[in-house]
PDB file of N, CA and C in Angstrom:
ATOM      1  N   UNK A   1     114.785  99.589  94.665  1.00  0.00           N
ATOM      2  CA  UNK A   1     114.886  98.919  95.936  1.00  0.00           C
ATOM      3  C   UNK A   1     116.285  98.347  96.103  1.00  0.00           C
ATOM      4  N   UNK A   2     116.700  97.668  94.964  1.00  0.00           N
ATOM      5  CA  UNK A   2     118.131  96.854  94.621  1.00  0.00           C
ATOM      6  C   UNK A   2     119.323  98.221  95.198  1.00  0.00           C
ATOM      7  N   UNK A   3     118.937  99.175  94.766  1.00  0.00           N
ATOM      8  CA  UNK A   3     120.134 100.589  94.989  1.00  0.00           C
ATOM      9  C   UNK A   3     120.045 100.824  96.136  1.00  0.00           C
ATOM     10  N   UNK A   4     119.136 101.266  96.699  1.00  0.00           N
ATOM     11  CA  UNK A   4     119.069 102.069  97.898  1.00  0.00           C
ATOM     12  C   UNK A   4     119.368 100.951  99.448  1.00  0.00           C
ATOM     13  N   UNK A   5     118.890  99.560  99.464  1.00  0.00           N
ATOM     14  CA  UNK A   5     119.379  98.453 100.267  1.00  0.00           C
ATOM     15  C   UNK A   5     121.440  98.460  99.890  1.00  0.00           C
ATOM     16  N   UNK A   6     121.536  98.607  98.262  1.00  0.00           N
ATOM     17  CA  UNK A   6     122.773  98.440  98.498  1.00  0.00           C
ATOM     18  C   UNK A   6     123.362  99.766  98.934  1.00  0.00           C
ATOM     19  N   UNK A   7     123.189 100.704  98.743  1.00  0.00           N
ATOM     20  CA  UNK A   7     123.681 102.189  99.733  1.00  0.00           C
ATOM     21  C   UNK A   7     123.578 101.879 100.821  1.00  0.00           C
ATOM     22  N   UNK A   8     122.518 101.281 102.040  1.00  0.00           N
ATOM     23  CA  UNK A   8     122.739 101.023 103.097  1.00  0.00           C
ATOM     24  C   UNK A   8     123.041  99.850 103.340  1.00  0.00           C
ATOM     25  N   UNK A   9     123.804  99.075 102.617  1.00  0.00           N
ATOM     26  CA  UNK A   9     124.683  97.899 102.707  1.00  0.00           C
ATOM     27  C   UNK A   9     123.550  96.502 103.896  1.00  0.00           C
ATOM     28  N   UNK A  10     122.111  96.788 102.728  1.00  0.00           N
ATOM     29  CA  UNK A  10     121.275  95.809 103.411  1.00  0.00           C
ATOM     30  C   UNK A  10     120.751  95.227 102.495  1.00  0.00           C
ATOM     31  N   UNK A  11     121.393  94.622 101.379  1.00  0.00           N
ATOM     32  CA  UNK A  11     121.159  94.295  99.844  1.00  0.00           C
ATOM     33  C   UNK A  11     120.041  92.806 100.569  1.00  0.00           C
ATOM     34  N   UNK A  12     120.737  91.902 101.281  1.00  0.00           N
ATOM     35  CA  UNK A  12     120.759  91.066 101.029  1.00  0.00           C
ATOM     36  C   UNK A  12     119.062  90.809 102.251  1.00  0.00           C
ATOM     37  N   UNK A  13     119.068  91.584 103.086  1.00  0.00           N
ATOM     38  CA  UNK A  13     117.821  91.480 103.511  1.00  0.00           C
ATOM     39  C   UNK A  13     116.943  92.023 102.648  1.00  0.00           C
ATOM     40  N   UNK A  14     117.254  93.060 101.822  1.00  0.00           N
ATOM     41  CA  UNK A  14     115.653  93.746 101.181  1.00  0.00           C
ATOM     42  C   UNK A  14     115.659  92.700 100.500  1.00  0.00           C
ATOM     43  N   UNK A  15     116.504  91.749  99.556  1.00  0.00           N
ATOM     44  CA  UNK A  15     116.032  90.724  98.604  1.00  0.00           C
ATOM     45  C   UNK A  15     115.198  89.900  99.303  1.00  0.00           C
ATOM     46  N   UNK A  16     115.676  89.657 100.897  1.00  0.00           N
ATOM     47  CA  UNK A  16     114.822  88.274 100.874  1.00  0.00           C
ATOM     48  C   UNK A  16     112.981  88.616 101.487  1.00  0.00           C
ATOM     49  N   UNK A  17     112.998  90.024 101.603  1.00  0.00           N
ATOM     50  CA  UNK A  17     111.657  90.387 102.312  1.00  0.00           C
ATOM     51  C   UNK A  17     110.808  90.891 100.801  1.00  0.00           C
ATOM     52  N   UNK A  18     111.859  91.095  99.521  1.00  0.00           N
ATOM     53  CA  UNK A  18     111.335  91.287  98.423  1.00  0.00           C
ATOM     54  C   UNK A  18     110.622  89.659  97.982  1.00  0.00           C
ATOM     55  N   UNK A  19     111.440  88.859  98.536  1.00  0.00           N
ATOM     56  CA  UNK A  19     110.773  87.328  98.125  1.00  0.00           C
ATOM     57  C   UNK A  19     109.376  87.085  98.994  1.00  0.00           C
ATOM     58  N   UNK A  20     109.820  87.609 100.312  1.00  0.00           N
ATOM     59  CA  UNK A  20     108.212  87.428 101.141  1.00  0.00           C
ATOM     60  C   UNK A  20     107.430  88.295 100.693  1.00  0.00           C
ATOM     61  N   UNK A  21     107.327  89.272  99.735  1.00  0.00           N
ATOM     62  CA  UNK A  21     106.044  90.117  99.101  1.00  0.00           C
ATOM     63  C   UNK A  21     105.617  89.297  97.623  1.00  0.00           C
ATOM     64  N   UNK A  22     106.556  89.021  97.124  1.00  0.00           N
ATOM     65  CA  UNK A  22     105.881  87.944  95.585  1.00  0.00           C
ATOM     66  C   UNK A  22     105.361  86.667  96.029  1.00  0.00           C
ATOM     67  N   UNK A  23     105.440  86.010  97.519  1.00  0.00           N
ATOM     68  CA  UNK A  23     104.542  85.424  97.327  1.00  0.00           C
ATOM     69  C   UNK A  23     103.342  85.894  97.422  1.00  0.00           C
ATOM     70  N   UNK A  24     103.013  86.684  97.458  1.00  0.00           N
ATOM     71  CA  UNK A  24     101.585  87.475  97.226  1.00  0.00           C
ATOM     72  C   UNK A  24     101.263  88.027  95.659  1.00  0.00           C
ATOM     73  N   UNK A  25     101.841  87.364  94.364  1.00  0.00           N
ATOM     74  CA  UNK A  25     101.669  87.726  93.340  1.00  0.00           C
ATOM     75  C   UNK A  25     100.699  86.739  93.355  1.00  0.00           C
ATOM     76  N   UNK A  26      99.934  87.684  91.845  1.00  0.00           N
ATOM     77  CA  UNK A  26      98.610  87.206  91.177  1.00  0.00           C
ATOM     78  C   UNK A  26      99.355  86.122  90.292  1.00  0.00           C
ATOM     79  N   UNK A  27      98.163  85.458  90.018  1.00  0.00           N
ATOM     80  CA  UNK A  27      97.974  84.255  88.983  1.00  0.00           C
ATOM     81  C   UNK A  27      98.682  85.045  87.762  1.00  0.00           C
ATOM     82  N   UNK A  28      99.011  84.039  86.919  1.00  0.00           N
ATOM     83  CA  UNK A  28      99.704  84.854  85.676  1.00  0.00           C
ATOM     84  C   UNK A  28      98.204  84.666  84.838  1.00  0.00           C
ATOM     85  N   UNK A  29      98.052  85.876  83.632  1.00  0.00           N
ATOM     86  CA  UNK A  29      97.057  85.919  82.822  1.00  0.00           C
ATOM     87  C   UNK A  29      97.058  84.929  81.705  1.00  0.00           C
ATOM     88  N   UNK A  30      97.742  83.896  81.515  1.00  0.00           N
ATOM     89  CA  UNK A  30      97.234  83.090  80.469  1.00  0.00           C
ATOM     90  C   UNK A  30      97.360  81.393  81.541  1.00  0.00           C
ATOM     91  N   UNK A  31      96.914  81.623  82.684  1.00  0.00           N
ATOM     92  CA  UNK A  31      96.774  80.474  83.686  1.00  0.00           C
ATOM     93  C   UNK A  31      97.768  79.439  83.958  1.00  0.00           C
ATOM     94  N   UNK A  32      98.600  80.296  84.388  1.00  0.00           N
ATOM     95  CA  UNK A  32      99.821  79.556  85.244  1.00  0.00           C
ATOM     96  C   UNK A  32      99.653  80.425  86.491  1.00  0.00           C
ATOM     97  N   UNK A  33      99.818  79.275  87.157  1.00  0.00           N
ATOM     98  CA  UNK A  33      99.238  79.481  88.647  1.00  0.00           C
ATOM     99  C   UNK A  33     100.421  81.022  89.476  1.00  0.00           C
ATOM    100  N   UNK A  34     101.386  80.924  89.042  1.00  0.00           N
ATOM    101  CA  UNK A  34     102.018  82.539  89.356  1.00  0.00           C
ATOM    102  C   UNK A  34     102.379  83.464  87.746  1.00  0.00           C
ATOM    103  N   UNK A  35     102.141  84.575  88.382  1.00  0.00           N
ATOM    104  CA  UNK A  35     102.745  85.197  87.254  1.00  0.00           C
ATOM    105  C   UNK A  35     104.285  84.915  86.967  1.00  0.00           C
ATOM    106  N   UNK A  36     104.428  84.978  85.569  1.00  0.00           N
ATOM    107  CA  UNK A  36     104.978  83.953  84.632  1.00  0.00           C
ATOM    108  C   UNK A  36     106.763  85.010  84.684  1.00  0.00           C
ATOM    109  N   UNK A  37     106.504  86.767  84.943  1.00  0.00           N
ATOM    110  CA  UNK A  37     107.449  87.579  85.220  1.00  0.00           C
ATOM    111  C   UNK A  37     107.828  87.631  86.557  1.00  0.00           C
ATOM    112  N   UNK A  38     107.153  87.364  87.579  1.00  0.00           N
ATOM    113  CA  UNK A  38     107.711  86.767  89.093  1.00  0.00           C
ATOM    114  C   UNK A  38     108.453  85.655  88.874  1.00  0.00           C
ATOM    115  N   UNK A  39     107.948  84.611  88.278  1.00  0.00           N
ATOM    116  CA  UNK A  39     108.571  83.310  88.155  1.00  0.00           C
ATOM    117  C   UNK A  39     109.705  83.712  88.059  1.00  0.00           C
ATOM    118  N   UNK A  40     110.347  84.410  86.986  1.00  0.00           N
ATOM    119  CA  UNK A  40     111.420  84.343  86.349  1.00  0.00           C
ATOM    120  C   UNK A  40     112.093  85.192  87.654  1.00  0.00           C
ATOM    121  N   UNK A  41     111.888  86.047  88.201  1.00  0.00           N
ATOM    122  CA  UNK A  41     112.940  86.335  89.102  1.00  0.00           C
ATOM    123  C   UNK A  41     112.911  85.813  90.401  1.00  0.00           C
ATOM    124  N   UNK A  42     112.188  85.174  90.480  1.00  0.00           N
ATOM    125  CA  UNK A  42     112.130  83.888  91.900  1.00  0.00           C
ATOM    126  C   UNK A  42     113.142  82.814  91.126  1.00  0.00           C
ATOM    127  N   UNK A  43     112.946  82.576  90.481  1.00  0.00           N
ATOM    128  CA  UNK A  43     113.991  81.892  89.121  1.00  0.00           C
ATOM    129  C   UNK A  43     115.477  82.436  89.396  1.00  0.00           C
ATOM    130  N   UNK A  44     115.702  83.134  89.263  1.00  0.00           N
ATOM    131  CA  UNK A  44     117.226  83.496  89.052  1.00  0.00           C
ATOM    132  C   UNK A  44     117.787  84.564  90.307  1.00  0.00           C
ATOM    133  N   UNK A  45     117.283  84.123  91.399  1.00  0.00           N
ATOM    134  CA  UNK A  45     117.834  84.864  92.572  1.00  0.00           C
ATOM    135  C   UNK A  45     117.734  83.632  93.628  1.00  0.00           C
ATOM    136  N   UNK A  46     118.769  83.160  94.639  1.00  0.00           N
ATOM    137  CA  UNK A  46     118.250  82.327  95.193  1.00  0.00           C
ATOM    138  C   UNK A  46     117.841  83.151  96.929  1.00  0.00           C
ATOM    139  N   UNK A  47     118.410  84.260  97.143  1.00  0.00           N
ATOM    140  CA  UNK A  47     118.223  85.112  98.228  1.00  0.00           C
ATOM    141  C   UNK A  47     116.822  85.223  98.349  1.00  0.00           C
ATOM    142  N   UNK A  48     116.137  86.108  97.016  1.00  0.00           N
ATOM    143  CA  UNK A  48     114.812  86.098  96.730  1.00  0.00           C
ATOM    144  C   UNK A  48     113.834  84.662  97.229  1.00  0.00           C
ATOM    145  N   UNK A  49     114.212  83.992  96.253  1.00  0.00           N
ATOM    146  CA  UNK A  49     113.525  82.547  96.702  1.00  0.00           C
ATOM    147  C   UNK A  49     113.670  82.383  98.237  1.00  0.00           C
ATOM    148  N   UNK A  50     114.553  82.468  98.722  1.00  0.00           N
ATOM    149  CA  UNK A  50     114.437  81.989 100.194  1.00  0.00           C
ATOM    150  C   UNK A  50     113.596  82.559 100.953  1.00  0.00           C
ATOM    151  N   UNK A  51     113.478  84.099 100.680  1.00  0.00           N
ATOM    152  CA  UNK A  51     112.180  84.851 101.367  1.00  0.00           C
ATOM    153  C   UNK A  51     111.094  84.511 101.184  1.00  0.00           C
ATOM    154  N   UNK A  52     110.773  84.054  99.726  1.00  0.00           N
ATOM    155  CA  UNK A  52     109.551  83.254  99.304  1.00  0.00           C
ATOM    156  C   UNK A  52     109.554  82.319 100.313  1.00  0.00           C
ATOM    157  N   UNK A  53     110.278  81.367 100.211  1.00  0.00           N
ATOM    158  CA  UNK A  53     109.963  79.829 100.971  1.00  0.00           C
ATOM    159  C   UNK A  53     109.590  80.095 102.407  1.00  0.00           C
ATOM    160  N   UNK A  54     109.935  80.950 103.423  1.00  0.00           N
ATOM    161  CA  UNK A  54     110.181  81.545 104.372  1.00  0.00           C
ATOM    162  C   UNK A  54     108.909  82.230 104.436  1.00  0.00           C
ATOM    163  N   UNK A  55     108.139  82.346 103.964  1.00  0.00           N
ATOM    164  CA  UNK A  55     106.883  82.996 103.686  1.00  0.00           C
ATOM    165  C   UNK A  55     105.854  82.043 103.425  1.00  0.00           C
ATOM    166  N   UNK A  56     105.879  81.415 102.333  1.00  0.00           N
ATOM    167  CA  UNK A  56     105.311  80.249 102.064  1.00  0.00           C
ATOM    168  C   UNK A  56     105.027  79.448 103.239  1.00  0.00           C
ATOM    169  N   UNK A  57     106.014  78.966 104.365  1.00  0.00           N
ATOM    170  CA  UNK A  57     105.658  78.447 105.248  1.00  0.00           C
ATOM    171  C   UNK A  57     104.760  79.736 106.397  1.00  0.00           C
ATOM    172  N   UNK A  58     105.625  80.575 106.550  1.00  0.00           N
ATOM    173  CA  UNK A  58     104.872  81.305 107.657  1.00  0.00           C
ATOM    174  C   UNK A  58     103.265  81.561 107.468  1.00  0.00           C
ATOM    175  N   UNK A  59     102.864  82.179 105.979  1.00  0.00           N
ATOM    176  CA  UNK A  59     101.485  82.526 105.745  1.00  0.00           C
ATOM    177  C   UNK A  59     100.874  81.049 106.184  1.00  0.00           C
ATOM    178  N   UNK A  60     101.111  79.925 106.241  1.00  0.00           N
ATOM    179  CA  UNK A  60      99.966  79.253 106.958  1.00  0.00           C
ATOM    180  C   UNK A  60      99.512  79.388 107.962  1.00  0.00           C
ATOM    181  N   UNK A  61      99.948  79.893 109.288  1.00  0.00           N
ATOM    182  CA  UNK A  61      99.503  79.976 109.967  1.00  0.00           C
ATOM    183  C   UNK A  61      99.127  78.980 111.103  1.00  0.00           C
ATOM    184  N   UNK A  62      98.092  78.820 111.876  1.00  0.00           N
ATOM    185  CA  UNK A  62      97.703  77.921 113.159  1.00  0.00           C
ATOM    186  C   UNK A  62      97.010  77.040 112.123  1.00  0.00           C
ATOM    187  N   UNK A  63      97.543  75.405 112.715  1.00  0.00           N
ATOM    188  CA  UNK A  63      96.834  74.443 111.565  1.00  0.00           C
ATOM    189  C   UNK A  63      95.875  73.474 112.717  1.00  0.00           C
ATOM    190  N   UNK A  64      94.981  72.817 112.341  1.00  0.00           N
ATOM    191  CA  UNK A  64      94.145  72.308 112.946  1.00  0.00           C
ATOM    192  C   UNK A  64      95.269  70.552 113.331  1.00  0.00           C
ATOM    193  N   UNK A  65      95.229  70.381 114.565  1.00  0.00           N
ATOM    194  CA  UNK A  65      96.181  69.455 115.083  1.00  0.00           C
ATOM    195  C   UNK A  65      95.588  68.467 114.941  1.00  0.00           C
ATOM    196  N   UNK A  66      96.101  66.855 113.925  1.00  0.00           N
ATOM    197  CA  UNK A  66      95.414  65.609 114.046  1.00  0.00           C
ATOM    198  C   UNK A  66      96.136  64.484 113.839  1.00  0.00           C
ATOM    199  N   UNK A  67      95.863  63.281 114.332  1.00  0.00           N
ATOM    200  CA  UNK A  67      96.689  62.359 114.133  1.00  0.00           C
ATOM    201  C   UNK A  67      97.518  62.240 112.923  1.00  0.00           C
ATOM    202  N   UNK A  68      96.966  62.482 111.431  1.00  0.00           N
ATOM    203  CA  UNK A  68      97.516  62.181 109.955  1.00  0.00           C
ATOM    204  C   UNK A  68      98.486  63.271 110.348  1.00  0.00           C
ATOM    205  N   UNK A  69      98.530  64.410 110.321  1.00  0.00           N
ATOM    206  CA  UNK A  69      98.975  65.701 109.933  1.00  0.00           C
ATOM    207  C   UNK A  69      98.571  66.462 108.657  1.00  0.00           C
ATOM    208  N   UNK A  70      97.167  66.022 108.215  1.00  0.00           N
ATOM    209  CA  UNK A  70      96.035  66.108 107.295  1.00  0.00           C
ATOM    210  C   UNK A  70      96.671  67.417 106.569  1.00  0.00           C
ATOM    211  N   UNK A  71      96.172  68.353 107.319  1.00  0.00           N
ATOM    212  CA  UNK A  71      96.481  69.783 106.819  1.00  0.00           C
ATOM    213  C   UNK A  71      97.427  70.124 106.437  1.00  0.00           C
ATOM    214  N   UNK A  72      98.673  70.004 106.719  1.00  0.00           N
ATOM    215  CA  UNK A  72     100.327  70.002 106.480  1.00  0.00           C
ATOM    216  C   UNK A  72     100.738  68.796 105.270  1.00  0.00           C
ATOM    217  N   UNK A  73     100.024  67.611 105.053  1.00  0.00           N
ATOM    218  CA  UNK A  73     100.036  67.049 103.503  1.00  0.00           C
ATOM    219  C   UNK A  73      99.320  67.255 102.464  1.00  0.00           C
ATOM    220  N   UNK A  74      98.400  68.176 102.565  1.00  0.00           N
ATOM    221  CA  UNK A  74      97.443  68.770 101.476  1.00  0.00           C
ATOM    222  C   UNK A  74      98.391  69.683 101.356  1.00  0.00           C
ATOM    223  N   UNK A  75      98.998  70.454 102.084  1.00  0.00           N
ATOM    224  CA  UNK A  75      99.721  71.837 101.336  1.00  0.00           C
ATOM    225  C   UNK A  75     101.196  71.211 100.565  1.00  0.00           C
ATOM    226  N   UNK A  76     101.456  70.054 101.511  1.00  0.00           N
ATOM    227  CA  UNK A  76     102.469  69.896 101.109  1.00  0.00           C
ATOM    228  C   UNK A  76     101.997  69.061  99.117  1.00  0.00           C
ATOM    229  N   UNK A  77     101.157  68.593  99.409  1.00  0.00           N
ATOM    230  CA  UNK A  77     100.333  68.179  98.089  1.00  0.00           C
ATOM    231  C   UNK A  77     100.473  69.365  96.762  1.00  0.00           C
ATOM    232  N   UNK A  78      99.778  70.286  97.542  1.00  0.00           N
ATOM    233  CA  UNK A  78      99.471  71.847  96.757  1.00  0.00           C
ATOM    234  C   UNK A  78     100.989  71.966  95.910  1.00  0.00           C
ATOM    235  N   UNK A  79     101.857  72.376  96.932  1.00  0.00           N
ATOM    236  CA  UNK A  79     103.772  72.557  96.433  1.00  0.00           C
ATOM    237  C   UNK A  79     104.167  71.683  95.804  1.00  0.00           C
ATOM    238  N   UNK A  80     103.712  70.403  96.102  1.00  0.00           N
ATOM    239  CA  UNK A  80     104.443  69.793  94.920  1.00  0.00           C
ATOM    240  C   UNK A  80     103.779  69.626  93.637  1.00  0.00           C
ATOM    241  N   UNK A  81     102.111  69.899  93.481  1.00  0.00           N
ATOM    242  CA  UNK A  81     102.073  69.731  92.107  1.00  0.00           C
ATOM    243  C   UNK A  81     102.062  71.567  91.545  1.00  0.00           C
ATOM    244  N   UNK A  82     102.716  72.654  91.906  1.00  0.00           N
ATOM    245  CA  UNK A  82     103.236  73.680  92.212  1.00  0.00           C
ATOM    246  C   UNK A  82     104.386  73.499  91.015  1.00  0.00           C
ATOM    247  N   UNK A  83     105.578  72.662  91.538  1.00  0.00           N
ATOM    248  CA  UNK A  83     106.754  72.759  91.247  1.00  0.00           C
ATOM    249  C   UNK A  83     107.344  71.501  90.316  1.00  0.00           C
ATOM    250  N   UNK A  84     106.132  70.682  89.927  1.00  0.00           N
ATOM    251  CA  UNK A  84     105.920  70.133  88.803  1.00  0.00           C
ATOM    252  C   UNK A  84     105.619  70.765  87.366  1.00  0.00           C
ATOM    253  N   UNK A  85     104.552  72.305  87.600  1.00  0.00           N
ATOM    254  CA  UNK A  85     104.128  72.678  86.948  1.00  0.00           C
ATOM    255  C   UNK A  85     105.248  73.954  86.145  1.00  0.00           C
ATOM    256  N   UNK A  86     106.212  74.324  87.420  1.00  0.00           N
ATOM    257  CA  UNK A  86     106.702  75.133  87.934  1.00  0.00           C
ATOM    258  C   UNK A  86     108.194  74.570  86.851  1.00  0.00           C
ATOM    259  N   UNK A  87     108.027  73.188  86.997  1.00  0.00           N
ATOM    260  CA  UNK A  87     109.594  72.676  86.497  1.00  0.00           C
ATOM    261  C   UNK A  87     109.473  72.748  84.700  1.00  0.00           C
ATOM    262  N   UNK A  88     107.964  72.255  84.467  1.00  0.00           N
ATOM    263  CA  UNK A  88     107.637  72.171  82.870  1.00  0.00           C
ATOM    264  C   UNK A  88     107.484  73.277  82.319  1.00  0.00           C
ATOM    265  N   UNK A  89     107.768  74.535  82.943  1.00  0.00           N
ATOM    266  CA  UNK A  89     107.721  75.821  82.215  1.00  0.00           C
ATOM    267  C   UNK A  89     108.985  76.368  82.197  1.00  0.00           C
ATOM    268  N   UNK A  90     109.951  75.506  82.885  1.00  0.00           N
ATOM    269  CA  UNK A  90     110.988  76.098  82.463  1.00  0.00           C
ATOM    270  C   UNK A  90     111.954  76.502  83.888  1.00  0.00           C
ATOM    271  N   UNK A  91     111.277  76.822  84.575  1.00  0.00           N
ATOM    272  CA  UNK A  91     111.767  77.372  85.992  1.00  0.00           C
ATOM    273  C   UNK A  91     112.355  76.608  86.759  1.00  0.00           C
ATOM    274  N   UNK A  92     113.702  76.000  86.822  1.00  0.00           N
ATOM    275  CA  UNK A  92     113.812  75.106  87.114  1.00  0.00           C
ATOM    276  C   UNK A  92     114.757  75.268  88.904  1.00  0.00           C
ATOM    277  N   UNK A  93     115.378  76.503  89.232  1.00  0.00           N
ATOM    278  CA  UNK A  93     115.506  76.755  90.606  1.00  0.00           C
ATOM    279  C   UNK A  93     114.547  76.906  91.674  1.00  0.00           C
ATOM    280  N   UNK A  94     113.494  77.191  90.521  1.00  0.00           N
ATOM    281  CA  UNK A  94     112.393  77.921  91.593  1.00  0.00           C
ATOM    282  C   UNK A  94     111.490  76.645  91.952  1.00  0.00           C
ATOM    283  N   UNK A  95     111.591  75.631  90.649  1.00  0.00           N
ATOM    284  CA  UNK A  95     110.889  74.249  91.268  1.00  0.00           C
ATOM    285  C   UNK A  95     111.487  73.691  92.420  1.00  0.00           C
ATOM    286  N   UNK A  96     112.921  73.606  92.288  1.00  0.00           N
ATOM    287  CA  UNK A  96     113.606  73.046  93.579  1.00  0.00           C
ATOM    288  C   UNK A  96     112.803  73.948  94.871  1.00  0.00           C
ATOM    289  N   UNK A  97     113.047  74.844  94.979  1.00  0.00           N
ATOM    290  CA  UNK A  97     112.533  75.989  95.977  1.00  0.00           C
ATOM    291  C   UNK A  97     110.909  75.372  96.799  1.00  0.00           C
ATOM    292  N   UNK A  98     110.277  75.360  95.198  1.00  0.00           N
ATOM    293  CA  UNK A  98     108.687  74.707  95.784  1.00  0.00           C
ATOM    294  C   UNK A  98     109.223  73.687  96.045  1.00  0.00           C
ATOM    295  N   UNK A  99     109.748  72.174  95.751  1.00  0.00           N
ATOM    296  CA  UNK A  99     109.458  70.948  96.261  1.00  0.00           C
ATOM    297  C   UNK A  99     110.778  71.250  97.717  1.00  0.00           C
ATOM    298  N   UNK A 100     111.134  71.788  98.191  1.00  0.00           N
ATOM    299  CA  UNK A 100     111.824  71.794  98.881  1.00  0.00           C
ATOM    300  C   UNK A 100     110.923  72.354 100.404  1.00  0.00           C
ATOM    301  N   UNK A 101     109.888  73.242 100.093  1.00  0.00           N
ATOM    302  CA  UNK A 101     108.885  73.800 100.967  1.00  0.00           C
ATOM    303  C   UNK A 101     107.810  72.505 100.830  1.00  0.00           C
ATOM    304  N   UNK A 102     107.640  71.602  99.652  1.00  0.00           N
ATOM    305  CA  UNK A 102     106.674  70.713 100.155  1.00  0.00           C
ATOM    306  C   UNK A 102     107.319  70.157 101.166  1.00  0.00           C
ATOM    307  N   UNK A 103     108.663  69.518 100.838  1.00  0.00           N
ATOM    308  CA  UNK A 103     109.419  68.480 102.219  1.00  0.00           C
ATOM    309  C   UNK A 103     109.428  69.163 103.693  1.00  0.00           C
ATOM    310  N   UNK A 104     109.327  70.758 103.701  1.00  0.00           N
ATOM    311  CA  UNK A 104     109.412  70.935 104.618  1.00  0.00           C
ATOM    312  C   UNK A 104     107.681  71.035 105.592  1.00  0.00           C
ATOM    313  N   UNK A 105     106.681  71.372 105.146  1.00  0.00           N
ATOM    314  CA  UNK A 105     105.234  70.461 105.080  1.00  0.00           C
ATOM    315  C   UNK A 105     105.421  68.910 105.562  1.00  0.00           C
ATOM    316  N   UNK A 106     105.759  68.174 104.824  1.00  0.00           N
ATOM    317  CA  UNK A 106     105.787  67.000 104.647  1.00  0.00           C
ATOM    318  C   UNK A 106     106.719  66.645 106.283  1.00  0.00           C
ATOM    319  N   UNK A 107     107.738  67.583 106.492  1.00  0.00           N
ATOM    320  CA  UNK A 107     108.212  67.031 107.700  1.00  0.00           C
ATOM    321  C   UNK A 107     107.621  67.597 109.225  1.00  0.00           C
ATOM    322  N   UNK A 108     106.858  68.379 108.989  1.00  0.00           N
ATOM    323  CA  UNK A 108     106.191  69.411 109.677  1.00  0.00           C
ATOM    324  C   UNK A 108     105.247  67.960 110.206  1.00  0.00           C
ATOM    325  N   UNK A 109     104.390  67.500 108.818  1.00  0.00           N
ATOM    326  CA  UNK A 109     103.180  66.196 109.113  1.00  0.00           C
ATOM    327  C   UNK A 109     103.375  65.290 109.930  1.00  0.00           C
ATOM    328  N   UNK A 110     104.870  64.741 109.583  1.00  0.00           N
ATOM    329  CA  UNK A 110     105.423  63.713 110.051  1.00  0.00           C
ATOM    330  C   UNK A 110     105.771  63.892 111.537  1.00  0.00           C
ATOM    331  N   UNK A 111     106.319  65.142 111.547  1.00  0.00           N
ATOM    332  CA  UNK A 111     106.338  65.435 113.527  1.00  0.00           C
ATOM    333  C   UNK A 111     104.767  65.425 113.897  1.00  0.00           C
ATOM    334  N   UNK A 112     103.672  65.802 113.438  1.00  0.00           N
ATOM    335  CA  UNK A 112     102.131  66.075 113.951  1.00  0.00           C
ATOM    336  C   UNK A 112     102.381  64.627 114.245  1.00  0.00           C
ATOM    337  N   UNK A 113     102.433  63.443 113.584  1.00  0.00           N
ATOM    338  CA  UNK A 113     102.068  62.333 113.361  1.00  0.00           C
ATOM    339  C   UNK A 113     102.661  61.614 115.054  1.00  0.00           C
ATOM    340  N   UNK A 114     103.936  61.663 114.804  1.00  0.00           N
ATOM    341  CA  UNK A 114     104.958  61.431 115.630  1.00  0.00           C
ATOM    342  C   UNK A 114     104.383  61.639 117.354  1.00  0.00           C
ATOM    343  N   UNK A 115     104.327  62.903 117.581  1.00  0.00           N
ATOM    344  CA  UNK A 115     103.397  63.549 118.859  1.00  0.00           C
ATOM    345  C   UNK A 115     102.385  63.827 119.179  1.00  0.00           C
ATOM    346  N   UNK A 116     101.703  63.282 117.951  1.00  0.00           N
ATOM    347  CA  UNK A 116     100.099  63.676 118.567  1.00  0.00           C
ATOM    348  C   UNK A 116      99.355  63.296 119.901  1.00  0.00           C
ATOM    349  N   UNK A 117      99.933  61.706 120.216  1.00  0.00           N
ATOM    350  CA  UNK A 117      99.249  60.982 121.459  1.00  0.00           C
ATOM    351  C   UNK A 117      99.913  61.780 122.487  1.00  0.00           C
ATOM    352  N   UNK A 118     100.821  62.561 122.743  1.00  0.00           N
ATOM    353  CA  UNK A 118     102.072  62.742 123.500  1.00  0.00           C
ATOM    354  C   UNK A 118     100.711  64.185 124.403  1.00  0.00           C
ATOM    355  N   UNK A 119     100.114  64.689 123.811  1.00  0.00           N
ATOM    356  CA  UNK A 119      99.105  66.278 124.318  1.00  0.00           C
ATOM    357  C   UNK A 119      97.778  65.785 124.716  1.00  0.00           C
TER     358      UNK A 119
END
């Protein structure tokens, strides 16, 4: 994939749509919540990672609208104990990456919060 994006001098998009397909990796087999060989190259690419994060937010989808911003701090909940888990194994770009998608959750809530009376 790495060759043929760089022959058509589109390196840098296939990486980051290669990051929006690993977030669709399986659990790793000895129970770390991603596989443990994704990690590592969500780990050491930050192009990659960005497609992840970029994904990460989009797969949520339509969220149920409420005063807290309920739904948008549970996920943002989810990412950060994500990239806690994420940081003690070693991975330590890719934790930034997750707690960086919780804040962006977390600011997502804070606008629900902000405008809710406003609709």
């Amino acid at each position: 994939m790495k060759k043929i994006c760089f022959d058509k001098d589109r390196l840098e998009v296939g990486l980051s749509c290669f990051g929006k397909v690993l977030f669709y990796a399986q659990k790793d087999p000895k129970d770390f919540w991603i596989d443990k060989n994704v990690a590592e190259i969500l780990n050491g690419n930050e192009i990659v990672r960005d497609g992840y994060k970029n994904e990460a937010f989009n797969s949520v989808g339509a969220v149920n609208w409420d005063e807290n911003g309920t739904e948008y701090l549970n996920i943002r909940n989810e990412y950060q104990q994500k990239a806690k888990e994420t940081e003690l194994a070693g991975y330590y770009n890719f934790a930034t990456s997750l707690r960086e998608v919780a804040h962006n959750f977390e600011f997502h809530a804070e606008h629900m919060k902000d405008t809710y009376h406003n609709f």
